[in-house]
N, C-alpha and C. Protein backbone atom coordinates (compact mmCIF):
# COMPACT_ATOMS: atom_id res chain seq x y z
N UNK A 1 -7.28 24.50 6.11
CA UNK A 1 -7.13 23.55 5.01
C UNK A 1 -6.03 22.54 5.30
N UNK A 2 -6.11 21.63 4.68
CA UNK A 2 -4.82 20.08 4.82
C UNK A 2 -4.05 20.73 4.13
N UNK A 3 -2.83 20.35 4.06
CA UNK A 3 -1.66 20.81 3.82
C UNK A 3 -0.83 19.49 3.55
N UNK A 4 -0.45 18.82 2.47
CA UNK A 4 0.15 17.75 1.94
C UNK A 4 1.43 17.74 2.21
N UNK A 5 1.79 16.46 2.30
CA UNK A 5 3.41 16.80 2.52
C UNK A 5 4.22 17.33 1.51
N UNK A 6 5.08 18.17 1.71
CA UNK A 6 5.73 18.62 0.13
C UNK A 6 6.68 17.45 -0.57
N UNK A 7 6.52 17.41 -1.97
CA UNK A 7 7.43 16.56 -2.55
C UNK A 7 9.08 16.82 -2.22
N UNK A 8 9.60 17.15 -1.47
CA UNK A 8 11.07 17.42 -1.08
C UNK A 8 11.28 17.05 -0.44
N UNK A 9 10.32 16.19 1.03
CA UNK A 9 10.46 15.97 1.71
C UNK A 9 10.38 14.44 1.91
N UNK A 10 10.42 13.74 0.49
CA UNK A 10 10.56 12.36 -0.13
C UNK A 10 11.87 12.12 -0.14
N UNK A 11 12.61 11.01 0.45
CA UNK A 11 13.47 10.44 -0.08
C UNK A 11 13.76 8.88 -1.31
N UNK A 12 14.21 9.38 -2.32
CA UNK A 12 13.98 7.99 -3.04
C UNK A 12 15.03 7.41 -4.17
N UNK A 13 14.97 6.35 -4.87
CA UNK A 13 16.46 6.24 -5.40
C UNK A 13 16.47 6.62 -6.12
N UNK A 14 17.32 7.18 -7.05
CA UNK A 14 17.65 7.33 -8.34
C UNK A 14 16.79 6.74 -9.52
N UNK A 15 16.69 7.85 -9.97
CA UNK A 15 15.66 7.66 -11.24
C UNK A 15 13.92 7.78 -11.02
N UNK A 16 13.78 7.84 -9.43
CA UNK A 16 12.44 8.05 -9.15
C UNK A 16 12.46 9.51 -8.67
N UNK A 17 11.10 9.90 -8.81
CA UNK A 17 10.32 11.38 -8.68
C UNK A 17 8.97 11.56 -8.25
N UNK A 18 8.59 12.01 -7.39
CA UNK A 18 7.37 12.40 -6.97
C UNK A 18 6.75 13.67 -7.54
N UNK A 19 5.49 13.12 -7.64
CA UNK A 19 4.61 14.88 -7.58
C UNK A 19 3.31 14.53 -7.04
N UNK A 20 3.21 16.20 -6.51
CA UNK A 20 1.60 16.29 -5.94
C UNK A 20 0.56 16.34 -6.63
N UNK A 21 -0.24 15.04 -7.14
CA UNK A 21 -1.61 15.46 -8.24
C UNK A 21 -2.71 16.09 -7.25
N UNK A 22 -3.11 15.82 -5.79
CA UNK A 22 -3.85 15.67 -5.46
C UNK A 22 -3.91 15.63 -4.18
N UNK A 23 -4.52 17.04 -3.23
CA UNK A 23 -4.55 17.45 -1.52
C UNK A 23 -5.74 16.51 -1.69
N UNK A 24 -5.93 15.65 -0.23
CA UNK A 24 -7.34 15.51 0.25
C UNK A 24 -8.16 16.72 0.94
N UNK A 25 -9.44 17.19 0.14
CA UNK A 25 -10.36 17.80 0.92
C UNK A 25 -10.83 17.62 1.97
N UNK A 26 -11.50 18.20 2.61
CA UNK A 26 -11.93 17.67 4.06
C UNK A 26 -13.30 17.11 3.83
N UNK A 27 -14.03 16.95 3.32
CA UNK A 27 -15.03 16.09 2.33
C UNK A 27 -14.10 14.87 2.18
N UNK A 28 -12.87 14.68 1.79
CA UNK A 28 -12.73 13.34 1.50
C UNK A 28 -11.80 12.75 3.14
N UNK A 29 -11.91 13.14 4.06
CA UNK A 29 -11.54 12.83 5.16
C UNK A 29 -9.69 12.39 5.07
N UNK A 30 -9.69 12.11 6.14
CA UNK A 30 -8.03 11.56 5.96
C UNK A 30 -8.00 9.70 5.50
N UNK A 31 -6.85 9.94 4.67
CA UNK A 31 -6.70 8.62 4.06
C UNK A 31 -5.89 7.60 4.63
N UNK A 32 -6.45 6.55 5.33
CA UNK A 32 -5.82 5.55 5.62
C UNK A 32 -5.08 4.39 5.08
N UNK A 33 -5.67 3.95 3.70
CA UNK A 33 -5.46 3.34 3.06
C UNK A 33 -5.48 3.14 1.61
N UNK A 34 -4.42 2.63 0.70
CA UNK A 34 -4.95 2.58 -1.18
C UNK A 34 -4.62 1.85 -1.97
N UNK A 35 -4.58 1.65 -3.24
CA UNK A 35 -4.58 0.64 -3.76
C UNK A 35 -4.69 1.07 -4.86
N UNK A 36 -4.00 0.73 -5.94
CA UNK A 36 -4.63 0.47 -7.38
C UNK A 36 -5.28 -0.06 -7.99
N UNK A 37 -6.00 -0.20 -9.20
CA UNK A 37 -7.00 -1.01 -9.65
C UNK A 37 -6.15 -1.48 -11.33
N UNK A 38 -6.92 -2.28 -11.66
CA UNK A 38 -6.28 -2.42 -13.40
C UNK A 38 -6.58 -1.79 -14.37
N UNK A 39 -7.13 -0.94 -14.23
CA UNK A 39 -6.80 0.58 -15.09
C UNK A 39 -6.35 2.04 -15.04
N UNK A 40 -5.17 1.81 -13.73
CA UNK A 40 -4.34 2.84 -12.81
C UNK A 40 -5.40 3.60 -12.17
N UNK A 41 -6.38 3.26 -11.71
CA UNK A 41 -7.18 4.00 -10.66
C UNK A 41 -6.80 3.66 -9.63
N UNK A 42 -6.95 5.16 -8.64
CA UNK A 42 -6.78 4.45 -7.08
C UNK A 42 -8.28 4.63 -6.39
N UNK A 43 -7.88 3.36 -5.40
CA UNK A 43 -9.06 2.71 -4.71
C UNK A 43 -8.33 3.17 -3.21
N UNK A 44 -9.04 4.28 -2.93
CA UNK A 44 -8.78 5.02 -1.41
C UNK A 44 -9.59 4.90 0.01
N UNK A 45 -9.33 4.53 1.24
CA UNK A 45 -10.17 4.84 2.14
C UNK A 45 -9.47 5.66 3.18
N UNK A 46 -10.61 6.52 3.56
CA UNK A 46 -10.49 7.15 4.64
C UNK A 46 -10.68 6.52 5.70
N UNK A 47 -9.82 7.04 7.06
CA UNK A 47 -9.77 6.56 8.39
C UNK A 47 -11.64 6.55 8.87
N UNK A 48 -12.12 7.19 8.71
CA UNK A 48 -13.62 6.82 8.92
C UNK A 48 -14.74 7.72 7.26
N UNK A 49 -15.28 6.59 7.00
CA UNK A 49 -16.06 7.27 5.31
C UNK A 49 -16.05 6.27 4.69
N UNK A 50 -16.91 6.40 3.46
CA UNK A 50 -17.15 5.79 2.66
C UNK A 50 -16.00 5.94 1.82
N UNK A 51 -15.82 4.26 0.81
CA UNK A 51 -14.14 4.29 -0.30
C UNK A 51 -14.33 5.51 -1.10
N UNK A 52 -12.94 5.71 -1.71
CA UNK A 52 -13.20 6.66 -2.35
C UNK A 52 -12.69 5.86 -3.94
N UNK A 53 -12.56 6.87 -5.58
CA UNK A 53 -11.80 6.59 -6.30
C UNK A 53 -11.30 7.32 -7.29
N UNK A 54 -10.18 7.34 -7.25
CA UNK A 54 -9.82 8.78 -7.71
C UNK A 54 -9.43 7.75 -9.84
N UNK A 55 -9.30 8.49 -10.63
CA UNK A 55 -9.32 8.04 -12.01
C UNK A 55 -8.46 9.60 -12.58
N UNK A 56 -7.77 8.90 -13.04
CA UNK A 56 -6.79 10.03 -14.06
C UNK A 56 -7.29 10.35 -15.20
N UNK A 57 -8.27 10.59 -15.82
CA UNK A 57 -8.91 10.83 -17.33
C UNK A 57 -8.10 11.50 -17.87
N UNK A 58 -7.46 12.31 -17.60
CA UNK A 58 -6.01 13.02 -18.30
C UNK A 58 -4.81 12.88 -18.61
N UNK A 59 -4.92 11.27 -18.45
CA UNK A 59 -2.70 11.31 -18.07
C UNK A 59 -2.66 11.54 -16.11
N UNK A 60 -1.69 10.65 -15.96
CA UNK A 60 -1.32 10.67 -14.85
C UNK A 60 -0.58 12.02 -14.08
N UNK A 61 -0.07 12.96 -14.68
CA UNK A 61 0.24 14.23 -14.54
C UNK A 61 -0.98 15.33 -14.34
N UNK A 62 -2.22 15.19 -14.58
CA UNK A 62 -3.24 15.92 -14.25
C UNK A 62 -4.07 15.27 -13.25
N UNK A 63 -5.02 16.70 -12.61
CA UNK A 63 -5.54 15.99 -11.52
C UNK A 63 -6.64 15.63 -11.37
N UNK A 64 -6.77 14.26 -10.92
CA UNK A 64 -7.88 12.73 -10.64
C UNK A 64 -9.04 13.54 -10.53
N UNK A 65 -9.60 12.78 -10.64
CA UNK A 65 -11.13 12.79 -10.58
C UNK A 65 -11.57 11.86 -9.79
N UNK A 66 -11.91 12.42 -8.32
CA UNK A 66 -12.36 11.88 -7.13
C UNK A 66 -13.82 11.77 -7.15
N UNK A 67 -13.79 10.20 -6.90
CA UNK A 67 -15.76 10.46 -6.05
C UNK A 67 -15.71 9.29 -5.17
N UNK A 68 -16.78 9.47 -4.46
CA UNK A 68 -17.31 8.28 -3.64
C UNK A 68 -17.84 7.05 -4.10
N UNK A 69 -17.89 6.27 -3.53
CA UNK A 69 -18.16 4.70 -4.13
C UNK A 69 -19.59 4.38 -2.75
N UNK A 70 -20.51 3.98 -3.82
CA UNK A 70 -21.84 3.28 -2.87
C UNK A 70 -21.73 2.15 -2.94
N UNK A 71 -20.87 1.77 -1.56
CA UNK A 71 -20.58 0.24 -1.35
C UNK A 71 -20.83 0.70 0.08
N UNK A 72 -21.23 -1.19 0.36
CA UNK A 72 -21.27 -1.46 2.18
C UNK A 72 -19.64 -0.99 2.62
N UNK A 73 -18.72 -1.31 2.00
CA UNK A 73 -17.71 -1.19 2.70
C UNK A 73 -17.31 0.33 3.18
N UNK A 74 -16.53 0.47 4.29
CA UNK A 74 -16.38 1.84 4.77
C UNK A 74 -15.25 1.51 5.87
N UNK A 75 -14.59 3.24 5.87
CA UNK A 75 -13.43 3.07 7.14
C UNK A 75 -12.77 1.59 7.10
N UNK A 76 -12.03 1.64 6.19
CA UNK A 76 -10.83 0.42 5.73
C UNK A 76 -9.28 0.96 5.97
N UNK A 77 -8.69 0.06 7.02
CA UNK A 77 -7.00 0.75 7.24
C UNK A 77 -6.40 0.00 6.20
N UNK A 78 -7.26 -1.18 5.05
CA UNK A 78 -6.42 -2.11 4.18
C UNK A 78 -7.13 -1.79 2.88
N UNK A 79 -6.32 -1.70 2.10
CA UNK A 79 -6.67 -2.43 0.71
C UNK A 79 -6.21 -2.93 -0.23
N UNK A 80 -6.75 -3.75 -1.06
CA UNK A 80 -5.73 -4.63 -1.77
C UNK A 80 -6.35 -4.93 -3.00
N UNK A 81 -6.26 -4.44 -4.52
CA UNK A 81 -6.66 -4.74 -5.96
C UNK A 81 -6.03 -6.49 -6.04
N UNK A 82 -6.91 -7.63 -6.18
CA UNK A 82 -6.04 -8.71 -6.55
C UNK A 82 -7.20 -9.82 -6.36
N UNK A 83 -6.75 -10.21 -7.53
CA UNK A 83 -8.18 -11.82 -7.87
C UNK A 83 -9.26 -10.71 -8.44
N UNK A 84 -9.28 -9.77 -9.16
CA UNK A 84 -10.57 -9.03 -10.34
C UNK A 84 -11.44 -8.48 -9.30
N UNK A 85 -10.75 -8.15 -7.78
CA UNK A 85 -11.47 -8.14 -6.68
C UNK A 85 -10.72 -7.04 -5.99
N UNK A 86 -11.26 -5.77 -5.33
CA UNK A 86 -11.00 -4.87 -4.18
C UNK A 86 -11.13 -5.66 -3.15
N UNK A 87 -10.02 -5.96 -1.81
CA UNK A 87 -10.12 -6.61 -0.71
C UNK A 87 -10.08 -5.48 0.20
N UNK A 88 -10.89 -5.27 1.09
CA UNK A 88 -10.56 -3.96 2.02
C UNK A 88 -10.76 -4.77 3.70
N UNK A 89 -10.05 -4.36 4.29
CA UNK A 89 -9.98 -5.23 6.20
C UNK A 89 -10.42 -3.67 6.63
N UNK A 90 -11.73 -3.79 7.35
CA UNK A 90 -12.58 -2.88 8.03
C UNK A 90 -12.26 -2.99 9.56
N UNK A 91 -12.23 -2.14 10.07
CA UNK A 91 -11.75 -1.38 11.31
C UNK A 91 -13.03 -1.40 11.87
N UNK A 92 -13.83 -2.20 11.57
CA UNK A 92 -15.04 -2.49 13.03
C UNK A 92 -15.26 -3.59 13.93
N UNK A 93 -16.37 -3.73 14.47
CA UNK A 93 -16.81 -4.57 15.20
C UNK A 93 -16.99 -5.86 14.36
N UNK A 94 -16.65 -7.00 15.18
CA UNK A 94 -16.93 -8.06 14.61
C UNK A 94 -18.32 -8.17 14.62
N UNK A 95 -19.31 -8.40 15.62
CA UNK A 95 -20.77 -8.30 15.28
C UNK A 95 -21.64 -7.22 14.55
N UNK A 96 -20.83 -6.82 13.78
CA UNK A 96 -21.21 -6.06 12.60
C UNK A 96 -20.67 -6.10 11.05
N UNK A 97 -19.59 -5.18 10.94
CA UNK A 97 -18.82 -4.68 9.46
C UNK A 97 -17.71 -5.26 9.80
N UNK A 98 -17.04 -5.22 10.34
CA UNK A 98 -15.50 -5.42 11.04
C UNK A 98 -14.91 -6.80 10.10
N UNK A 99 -14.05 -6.79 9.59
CA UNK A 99 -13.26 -7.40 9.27
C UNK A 99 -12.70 -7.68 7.70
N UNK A 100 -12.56 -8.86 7.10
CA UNK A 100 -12.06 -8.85 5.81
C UNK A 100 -13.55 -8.99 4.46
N UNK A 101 -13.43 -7.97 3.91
CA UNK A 101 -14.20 -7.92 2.67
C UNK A 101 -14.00 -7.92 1.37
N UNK A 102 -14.65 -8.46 0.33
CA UNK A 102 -14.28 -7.90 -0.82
C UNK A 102 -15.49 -8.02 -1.55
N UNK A 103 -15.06 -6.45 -2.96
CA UNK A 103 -16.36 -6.16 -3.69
C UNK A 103 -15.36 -6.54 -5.27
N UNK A 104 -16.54 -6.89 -6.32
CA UNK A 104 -15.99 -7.39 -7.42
C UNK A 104 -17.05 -6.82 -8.10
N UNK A 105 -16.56 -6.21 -9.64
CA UNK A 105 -17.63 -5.45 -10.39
C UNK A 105 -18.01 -6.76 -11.43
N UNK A 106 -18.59 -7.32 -11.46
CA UNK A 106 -19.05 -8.55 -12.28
C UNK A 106 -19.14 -8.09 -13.93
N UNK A 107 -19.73 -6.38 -14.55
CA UNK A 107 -19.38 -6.49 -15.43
C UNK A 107 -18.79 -5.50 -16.51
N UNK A 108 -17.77 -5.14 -15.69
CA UNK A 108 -16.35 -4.06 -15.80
C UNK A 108 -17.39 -2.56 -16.52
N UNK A 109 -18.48 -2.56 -15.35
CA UNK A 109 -19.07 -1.28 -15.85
C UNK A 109 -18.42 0.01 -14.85
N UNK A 110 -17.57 -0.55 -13.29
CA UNK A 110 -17.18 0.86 -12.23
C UNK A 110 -18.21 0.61 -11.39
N UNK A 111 -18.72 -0.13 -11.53
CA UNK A 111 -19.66 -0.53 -10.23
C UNK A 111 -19.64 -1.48 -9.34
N UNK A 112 -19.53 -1.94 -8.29
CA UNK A 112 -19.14 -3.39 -7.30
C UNK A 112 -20.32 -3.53 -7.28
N UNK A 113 -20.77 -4.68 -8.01
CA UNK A 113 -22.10 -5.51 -7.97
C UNK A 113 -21.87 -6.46 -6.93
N UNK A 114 -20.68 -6.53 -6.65
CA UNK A 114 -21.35 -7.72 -5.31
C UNK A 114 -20.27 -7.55 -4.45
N UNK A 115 -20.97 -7.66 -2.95
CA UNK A 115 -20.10 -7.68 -2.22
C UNK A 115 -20.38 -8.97 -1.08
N UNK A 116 -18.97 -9.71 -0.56
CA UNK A 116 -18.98 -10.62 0.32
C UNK A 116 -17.92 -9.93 1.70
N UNK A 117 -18.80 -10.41 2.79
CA UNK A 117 -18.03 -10.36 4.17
C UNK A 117 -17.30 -11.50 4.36
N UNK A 118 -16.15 -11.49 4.14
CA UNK A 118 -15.61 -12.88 4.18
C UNK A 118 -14.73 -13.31 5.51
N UNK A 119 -14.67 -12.28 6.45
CA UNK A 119 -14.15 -12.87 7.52
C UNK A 119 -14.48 -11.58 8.18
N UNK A 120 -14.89 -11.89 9.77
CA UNK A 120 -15.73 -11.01 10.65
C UNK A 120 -14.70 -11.18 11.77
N UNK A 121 -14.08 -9.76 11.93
CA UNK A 121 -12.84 -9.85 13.51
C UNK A 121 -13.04 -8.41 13.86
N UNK A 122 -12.69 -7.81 14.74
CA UNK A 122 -12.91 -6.56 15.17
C UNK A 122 -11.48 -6.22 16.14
N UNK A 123 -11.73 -5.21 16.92
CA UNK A 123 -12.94 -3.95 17.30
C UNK A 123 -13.46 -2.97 16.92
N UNK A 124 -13.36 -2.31 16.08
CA UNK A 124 -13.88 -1.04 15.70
C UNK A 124 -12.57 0.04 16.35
N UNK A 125 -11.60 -0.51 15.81
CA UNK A 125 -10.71 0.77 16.80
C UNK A 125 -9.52 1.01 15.59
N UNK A 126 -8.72 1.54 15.93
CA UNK A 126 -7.40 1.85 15.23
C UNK A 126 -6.37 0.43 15.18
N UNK A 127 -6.99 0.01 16.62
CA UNK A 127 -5.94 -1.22 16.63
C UNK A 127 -6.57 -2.55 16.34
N UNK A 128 -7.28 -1.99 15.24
CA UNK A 128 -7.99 -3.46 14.96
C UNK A 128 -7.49 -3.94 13.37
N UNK A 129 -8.14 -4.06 11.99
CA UNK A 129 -7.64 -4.27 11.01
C UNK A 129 -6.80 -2.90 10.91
N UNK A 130 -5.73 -4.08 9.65
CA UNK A 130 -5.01 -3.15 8.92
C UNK A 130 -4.50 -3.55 7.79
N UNK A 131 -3.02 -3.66 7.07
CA UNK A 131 -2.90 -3.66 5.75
C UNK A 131 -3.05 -5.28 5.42
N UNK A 132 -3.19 -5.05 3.96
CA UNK A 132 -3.27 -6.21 3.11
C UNK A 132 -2.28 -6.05 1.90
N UNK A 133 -1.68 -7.57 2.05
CA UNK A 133 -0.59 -7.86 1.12
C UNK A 133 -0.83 -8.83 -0.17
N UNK A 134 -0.50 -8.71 -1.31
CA UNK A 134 -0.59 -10.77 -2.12
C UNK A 134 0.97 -11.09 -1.81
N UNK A 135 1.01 -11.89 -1.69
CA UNK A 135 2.13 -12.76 -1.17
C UNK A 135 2.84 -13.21 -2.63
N UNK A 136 4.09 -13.59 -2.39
CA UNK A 136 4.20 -14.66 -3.86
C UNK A 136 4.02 -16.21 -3.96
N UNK A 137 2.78 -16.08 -2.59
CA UNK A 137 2.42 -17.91 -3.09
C UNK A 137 0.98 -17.23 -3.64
N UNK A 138 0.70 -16.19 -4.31
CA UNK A 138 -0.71 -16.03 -4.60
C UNK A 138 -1.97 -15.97 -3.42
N UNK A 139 -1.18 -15.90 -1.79
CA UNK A 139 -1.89 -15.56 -1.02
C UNK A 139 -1.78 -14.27 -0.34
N UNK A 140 -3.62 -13.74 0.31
CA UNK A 140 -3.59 -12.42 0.90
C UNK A 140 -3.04 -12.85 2.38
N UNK A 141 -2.16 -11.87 2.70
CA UNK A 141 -1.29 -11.40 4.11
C UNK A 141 -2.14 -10.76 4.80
N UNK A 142 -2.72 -10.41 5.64
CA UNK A 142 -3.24 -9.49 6.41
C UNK A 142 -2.85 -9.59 8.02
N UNK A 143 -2.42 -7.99 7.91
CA UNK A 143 -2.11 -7.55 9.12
C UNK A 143 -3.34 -7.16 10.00
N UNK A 144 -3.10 -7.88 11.61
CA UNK A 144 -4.46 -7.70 12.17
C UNK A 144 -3.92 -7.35 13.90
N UNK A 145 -4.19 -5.70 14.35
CA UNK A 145 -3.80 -5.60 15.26
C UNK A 145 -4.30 -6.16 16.89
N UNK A 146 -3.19 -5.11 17.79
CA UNK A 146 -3.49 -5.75 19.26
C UNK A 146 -4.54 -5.70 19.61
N UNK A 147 -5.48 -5.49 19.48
CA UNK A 147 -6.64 -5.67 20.37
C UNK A 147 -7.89 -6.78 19.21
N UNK A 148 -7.53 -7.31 19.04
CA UNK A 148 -8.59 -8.11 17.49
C UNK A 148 -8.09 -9.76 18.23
N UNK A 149 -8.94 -10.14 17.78
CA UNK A 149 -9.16 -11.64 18.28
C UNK A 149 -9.12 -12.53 17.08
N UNK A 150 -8.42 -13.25 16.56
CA UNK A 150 -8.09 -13.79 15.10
C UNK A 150 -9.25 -14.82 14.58
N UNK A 151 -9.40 -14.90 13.34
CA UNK A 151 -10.80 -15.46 12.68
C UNK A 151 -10.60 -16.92 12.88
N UNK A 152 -12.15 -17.53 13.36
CA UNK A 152 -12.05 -18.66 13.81
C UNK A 152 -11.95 -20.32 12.78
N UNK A 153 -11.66 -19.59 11.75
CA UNK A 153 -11.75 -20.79 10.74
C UNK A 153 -10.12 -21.01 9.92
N UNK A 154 -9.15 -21.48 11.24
CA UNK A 154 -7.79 -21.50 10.84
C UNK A 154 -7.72 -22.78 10.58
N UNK A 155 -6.47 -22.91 9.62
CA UNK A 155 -6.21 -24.28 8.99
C UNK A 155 -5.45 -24.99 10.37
N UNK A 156 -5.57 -26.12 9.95
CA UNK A 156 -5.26 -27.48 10.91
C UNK A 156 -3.77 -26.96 11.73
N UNK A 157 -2.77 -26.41 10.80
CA UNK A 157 -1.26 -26.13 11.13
C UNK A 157 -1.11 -25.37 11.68
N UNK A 158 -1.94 -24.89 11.81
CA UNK A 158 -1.74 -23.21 12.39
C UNK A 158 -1.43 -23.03 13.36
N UNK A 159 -0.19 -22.22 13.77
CA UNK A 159 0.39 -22.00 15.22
C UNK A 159 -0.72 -21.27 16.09
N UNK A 160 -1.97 -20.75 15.75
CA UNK A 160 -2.52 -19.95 16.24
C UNK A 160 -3.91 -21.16 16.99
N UNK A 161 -3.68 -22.23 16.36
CA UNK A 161 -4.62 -23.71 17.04
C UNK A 161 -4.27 -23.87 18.23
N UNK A 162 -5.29 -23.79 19.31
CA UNK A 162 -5.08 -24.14 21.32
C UNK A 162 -3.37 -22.98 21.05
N UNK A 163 -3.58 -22.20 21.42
CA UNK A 163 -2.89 -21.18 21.50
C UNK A 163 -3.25 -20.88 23.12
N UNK A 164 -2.56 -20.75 23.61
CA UNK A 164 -2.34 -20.18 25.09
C UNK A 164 -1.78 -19.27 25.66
N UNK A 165 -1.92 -18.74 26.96
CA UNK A 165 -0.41 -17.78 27.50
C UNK A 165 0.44 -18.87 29.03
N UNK A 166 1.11 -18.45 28.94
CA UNK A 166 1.75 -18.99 30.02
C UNK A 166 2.70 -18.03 31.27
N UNK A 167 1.69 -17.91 31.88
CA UNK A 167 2.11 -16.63 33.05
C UNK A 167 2.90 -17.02 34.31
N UNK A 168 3.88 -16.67 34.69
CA UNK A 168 4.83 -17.28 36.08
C UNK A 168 4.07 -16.56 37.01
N UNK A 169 3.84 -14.93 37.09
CA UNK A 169 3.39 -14.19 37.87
C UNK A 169 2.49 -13.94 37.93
N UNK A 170 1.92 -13.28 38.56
CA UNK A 170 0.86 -12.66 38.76
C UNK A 170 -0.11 -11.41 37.63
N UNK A 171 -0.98 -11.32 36.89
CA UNK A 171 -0.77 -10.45 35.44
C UNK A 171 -1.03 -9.44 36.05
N UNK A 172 -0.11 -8.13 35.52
CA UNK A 172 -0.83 -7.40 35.95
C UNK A 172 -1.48 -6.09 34.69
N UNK A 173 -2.73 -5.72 35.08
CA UNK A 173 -3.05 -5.27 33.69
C UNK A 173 -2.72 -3.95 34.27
N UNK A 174 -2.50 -3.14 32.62
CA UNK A 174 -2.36 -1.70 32.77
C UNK A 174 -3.13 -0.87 33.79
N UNK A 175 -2.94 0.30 34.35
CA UNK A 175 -3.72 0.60 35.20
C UNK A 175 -4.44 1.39 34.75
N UNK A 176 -4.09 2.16 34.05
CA UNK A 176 -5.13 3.17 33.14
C UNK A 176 -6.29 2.30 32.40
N UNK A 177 -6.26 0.78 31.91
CA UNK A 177 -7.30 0.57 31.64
C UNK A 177 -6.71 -0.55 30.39
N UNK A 178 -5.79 0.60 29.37
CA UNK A 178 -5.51 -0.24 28.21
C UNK A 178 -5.07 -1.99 27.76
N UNK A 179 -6.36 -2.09 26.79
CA UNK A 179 -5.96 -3.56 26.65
C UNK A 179 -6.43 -4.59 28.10
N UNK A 180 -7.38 -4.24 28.69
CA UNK A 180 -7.93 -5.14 29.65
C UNK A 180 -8.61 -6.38 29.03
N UNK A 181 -8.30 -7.65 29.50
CA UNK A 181 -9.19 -8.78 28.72
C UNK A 181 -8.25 -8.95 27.49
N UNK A 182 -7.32 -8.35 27.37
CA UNK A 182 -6.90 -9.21 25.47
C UNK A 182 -5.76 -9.81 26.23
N UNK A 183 -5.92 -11.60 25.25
CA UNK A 183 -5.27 -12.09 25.85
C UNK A 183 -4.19 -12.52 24.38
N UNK A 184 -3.05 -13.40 24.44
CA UNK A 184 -2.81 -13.52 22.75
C UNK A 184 -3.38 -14.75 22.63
N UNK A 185 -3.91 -14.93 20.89
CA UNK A 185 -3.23 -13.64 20.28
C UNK A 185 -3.62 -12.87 19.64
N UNK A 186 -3.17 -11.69 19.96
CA UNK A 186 -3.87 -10.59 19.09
C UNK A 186 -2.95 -9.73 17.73
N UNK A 187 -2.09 -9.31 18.11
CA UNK A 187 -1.51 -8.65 16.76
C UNK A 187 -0.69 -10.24 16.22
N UNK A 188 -1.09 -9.55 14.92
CA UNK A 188 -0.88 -10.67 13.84
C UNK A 188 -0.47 -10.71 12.71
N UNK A 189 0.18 -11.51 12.07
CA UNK A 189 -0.24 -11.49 10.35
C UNK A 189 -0.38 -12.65 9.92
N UNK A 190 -1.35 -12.97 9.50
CA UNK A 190 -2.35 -14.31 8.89
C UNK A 190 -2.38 -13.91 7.32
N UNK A 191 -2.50 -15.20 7.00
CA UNK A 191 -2.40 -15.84 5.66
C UNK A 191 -3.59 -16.38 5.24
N UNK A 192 -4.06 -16.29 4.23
CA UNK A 192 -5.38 -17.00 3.78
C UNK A 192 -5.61 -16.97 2.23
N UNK A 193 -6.72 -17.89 1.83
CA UNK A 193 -6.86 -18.00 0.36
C UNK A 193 -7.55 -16.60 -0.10
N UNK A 194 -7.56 -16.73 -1.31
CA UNK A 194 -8.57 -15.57 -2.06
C UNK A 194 -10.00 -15.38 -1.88
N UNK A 195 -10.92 -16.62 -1.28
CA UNK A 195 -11.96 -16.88 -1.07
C UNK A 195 -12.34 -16.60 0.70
N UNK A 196 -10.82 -16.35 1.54
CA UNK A 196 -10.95 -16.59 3.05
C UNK A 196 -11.29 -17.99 3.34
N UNK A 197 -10.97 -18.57 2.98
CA UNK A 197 -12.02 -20.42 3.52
C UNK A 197 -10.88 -20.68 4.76
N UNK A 198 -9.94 -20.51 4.63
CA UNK A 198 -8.94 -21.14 5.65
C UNK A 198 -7.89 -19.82 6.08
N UNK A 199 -6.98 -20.04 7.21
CA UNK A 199 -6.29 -19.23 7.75
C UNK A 199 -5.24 -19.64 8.61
């Protein structure tokens, strides 16, 4: 069985307190990523699985009520409640699932009636998406690791426009293999609207 970290083993300031509502089962895989929603639900994903969502029907002191969510989205290292919208950055392939999504329940029944792929980057690895921030200009942050190739619809300013490397020597790539072909840039953190239109 998983074994949670114990609450003692939190450090935090004054006046704050932890408790354990809730081990992940092995049914609900390991959790990569979460988020709240606007009615203190959390919006969970596992490192590979379908989202999860856990709901307190009891007071926040009793324990959630977990289920699965039948959405396209899956295996998300990001998520982010913001704009009446779940944003989740998928850990796949760009010629597939891979990249920035979001689902919006159109009519606050618990259901994501719609979902948009709004930006497609990959690989399908650990070191591909990851967290998502709102900023305080009202924009999403997203962190996008070393091996991911950044989305091709960046705004005019963007340091990431004719981006190059500039090598004196000779390159030499790892020998074991890692990271062959990535050139920068790859780890990142990009900025974009609520809609993704620009970056």
């Amino acid at each position: 069985p998983r074994v949670a970290t114990p609450v003692d083993r939190f450090i935090l300031p004054d006046g704050f307190e932890v408790t354990l509502v809730h081990t992940a089962t092995a049914s609900e895989g390991s959790w990569a990523s979460m988020t709240f929603g606007p009615q203190g639900e959390i919006y969970i994903s596992p490192e590979r699985g379908k989202l999860l969502r856990a709901r307190f029907a009891n007071g926040a002191d009793a324990a959630p009520q977990v289920e699965t969510l039948d959405t396209p989205v899956h295996s998300s290292q990001g998520l982010l409640y913001a704009f009446d919208s779940l944003y989740a950055n998928v850990a796949g392939s760009a010629d597939n699932d891979g990249g920035l999504h979001r689902l919006r329940d159109l009519d606050d029944d618990g259901i994501f009636e719609e979902h948009q792929h709004l930006a497609k980057y990959g690989p399908a690895s650990e070191h591909g998406s990851h967290g998502i921030a709102l900023g305080p200009d009202n924009k999403l942050y997203v962190v996008i690791g070393n091996h991911t190739k950044v989305p091709t619809n960046l705004a005019p300013d963007s340091p990431f426009q004719n981006v190059g490397e500039d090598v004196l020597l000779p390159r030499l790539w790892d020998p074991r293999g890692h990271a062959h072909g990535m050139y920068a840039p790859a780890a990142v953190v990009m900025r974009t609207d609520k809609d993704a239109k620009e970056w």
